[in-house]
Protein backbone atom coordinates (compact mmCIF):
# COMPACT_ATOMS: atom_id res chain seq x y z
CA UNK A 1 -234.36 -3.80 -138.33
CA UNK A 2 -231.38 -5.79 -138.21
CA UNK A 3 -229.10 -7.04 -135.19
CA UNK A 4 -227.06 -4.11 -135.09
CA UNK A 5 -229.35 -1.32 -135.26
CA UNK A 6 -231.37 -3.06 -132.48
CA UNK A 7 -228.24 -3.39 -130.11
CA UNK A 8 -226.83 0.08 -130.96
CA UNK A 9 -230.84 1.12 -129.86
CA UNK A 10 -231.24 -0.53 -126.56
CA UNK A 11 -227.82 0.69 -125.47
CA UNK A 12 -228.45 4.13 -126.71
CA UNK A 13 -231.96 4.38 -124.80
CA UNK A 14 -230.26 2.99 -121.14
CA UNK A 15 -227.83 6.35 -121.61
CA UNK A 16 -229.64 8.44 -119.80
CA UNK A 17 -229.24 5.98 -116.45
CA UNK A 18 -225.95 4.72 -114.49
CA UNK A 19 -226.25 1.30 -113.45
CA UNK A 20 -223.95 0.98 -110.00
CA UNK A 21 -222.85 -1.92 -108.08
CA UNK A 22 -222.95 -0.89 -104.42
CA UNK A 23 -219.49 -0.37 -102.71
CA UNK A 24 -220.23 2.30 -100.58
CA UNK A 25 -221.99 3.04 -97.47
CA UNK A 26 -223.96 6.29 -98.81
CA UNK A 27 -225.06 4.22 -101.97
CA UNK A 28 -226.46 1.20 -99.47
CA UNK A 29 -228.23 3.99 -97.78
CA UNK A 30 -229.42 5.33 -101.05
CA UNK A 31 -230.88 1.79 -101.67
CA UNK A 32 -232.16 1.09 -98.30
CA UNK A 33 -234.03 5.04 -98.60
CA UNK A 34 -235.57 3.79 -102.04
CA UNK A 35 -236.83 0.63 -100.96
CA UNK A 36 -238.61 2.67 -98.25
CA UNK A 37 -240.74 4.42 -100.91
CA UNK A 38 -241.72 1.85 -102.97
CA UNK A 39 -241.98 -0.99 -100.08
CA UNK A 40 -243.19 0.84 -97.15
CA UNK A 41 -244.97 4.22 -98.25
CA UNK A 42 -246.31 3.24 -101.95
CA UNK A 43 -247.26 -0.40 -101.34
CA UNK A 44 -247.14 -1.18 -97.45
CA UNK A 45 -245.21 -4.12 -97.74
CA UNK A 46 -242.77 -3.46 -95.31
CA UNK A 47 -242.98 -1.24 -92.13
CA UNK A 48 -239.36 0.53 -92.46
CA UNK A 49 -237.77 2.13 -90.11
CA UNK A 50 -236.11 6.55 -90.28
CA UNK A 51 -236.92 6.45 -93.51
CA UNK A 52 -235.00 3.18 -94.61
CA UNK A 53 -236.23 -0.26 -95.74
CA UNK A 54 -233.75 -3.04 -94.60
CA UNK A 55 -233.64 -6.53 -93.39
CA UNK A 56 -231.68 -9.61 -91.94
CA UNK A 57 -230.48 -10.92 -95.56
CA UNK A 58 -228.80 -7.42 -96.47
CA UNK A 59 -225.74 -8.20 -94.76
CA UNK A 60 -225.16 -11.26 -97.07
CA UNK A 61 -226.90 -9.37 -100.86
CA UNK A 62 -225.22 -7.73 -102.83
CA UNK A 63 -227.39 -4.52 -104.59
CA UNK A 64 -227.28 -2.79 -107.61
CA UNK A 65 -228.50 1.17 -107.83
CA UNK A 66 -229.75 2.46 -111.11
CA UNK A 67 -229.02 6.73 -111.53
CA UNK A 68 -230.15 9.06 -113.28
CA UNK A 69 -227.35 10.89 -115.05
CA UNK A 70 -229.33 14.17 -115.22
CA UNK A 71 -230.11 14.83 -111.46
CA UNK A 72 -228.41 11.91 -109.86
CA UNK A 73 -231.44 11.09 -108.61
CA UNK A 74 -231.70 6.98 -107.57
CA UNK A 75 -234.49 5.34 -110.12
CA UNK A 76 -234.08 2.11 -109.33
CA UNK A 77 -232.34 -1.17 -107.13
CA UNK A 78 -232.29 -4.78 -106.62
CA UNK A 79 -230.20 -7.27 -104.75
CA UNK A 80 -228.87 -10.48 -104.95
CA UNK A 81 -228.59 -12.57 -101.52
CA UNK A 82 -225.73 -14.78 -100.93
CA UNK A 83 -226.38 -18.34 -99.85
CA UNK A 84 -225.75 -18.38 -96.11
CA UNK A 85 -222.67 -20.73 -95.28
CA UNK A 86 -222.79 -21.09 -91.85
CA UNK A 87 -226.48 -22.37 -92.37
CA UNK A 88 -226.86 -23.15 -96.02
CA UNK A 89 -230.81 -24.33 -95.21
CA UNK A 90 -231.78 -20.97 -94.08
CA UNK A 91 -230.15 -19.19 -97.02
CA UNK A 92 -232.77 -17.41 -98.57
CA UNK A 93 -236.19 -15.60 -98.37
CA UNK A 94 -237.92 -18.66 -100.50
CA UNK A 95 -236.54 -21.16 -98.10
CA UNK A 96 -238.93 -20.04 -95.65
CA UNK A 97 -242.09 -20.22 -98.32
CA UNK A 98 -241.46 -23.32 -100.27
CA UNK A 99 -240.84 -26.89 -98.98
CA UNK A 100 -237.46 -27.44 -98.21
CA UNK A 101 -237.84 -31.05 -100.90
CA UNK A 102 -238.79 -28.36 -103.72
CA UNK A 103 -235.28 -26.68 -103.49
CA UNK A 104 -232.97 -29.90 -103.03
CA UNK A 105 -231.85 -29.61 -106.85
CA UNK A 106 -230.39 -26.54 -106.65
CA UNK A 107 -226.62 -26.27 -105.66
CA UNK A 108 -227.32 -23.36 -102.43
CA UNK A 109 -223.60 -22.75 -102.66
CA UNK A 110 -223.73 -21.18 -106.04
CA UNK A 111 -227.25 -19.93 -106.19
CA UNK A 112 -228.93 -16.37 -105.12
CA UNK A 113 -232.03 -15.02 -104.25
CA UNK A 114 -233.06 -11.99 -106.76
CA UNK A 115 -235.11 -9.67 -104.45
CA UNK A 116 -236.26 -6.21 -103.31
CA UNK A 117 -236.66 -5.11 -107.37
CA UNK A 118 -237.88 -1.50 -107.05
CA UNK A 119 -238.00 1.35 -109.61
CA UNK A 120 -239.24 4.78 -108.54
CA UNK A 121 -243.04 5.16 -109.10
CA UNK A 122 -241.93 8.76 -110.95
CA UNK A 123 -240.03 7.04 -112.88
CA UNK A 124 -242.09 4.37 -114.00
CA UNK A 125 -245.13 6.82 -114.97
CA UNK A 126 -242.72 9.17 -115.87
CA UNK A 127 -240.62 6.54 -118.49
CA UNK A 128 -241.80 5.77 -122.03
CA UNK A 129 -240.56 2.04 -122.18
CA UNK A 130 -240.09 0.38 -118.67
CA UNK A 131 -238.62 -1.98 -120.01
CA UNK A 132 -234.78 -0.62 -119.87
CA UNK A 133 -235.22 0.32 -116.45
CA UNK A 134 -235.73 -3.52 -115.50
CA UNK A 135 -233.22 -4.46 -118.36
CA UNK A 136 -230.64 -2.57 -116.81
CA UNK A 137 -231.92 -3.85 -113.56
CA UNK A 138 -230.96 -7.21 -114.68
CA UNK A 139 -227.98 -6.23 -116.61
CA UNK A 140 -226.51 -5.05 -112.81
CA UNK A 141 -228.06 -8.31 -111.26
CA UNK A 142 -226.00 -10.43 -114.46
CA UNK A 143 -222.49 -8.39 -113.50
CA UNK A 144 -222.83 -9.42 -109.99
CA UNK A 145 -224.10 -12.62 -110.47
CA UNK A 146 -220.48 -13.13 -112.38
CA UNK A 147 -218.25 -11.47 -109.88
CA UNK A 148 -219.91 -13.93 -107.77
CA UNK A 149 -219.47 -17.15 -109.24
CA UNK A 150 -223.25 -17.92 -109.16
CA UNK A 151 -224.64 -20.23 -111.35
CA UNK A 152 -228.86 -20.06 -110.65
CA UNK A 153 -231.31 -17.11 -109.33
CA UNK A 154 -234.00 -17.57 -107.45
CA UNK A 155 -237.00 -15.25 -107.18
CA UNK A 156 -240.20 -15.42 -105.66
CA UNK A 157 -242.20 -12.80 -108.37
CA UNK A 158 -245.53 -11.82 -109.24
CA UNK A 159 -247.17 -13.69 -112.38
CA UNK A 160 -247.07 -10.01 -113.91
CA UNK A 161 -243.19 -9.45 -113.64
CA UNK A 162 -242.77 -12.96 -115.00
CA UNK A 163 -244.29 -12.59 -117.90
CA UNK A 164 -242.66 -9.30 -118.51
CA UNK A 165 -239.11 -10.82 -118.48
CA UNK A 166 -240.67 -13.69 -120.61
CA UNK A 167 -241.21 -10.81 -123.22
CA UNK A 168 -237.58 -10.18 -123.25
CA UNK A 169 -237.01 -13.95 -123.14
CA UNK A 170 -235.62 -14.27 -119.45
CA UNK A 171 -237.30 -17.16 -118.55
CA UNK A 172 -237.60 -18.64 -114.96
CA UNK A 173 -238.85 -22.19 -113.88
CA UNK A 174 -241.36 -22.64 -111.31
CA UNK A 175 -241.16 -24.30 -108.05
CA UNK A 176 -243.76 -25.97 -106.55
CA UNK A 177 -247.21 -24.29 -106.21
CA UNK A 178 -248.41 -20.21 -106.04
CA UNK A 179 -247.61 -19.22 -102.42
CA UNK A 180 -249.02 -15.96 -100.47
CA UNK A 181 -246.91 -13.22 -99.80
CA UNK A 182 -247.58 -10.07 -100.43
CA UNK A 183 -249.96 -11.45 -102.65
CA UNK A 184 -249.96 -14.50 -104.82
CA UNK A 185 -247.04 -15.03 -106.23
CA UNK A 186 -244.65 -17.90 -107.84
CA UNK A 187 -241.35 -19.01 -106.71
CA UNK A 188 -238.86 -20.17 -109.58
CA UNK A 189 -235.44 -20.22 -110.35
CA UNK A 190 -233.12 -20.22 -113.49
CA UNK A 191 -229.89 -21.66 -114.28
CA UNK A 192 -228.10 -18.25 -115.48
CA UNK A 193 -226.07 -20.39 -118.42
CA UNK A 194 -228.97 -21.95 -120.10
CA UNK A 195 -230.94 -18.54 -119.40
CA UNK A 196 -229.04 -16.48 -120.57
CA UNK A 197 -228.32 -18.57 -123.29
CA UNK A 198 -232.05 -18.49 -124.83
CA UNK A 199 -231.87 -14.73 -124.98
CA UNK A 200 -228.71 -14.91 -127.03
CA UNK A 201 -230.93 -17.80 -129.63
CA UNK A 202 -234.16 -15.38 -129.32
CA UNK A 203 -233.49 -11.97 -128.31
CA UNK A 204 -229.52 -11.32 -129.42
CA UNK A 205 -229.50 -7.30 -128.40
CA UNK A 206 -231.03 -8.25 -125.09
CA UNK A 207 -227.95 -10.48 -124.58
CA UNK A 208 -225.30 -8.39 -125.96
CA UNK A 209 -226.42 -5.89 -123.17
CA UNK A 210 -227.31 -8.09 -120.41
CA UNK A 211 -223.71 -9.86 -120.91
CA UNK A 212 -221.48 -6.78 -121.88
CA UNK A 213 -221.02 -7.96 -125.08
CA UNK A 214 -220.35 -11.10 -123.37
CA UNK A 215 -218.34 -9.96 -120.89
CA UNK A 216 -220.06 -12.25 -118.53
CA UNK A 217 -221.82 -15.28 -119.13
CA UNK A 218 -220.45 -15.26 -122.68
CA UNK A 219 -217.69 -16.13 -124.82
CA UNK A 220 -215.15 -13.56 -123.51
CA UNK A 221 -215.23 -14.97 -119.81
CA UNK A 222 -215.03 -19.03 -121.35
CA UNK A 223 -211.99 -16.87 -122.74
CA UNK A 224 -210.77 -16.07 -119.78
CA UNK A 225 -210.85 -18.98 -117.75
CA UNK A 226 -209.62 -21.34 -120.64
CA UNK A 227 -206.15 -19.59 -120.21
């Protein structure tokens, strides 16, 4: 199958689903009432509180909510959180599980913490490839990521999700060792040029629809800020 026909597929399959950036108060508590289902009542992560899931880094993230265009019906959501100005060394949720030495490469100004990635158990079993609900995930997570000036992610994930986005050839580094929260998992981080940048060499319909076509993190926004 050639580049075309792949591309044309992937963004023919994510149809069916609205990927929002979250403006609004009743979409943050549309987020916030997910994150209670799959983090407090499905997994016990969290304890939650009237039905919502928040925490002290919302006021700095920004979130993405995936829809489902038949029902309206919220599928999915992530967030990005902001590095904390005021107090750039208590930024971010891996700050407080790695050694402060393993993070001194990264430039906190410009980086964000990927977090709270949740897609709706119905969903999920209901959903023949999982795979464009987390692509479109990500997609959201790129747009921001752009609006923001960002330049690296960080994520503390679970070997399992890892290896997923390897498939799609999103790639994340590791830092330091395996920590324990919520079970074991690995922190890591990516520099969002060079990232996104192998899926373009290795996975070219991946990129055309995590970027827009390379509306960001591609050739249209070197465009833009060459003139």
């Amino acid at each position: 199958m050639n580049i075309n026909v792949l591309t044309n597929e992937i963004y023919r399959a994510t149809q069916p689903f609205t990927i929002e950036i979250v403006t609004t108060p009743r979409q943050l508590h549309e987020v916030f009432r997910l994150r209670h289902q799959v983090y407090c009542v499905e997994r016990g992560y969290e304890p939650g509180d009237d039905g919502e899931e928040t925490d002290e880094y919302d006021p700095r993230s920004r979130h993405v909510l995936l829809r489902h265009t038949s029902d309206g019906e919220v599928v999915g959501t992530v967030r990005i959180v902001a590095s904390n100005r005021a107090n750039p060394g208590d930024s971010f949720p891996t700050q407080r599980l790695c050694e402060p030495s393993l993070l001194r490469q990264l430039p906190l100004a410009t980086t964000g913490e990927v977090s709270r990635f949740a897609i709706s158990k119905q969903r999920r079993m209901g959903c023949t490839d999982a795979i464009l609900l987390r692509l479109a995930l990500v997609r959201g997570l790129v747009q921001i990521s752009s609006e923001m000036g960002l330049t690296h992610w960080l994520a503390v994930m679970e070997r399992s999700l890892l290896r997923l986005n390897e498939r799609n050839a999103i790639y994340f580094d590791p830092i330091g060792p395996l920590v324990s929260y919520h079970g074991i998992r690995q922190p890591s981080s990516a520099a969002l040029v060079q990232m996104l940048g192998r899926v373009r060499a290795e996975q070219f319909p991946t990129w055309d629809f995590l970027t827009a076509g390379g509306r960001w993190f591609g050739e249209r926004e070197k465009s833009r800020e060459a003139a």
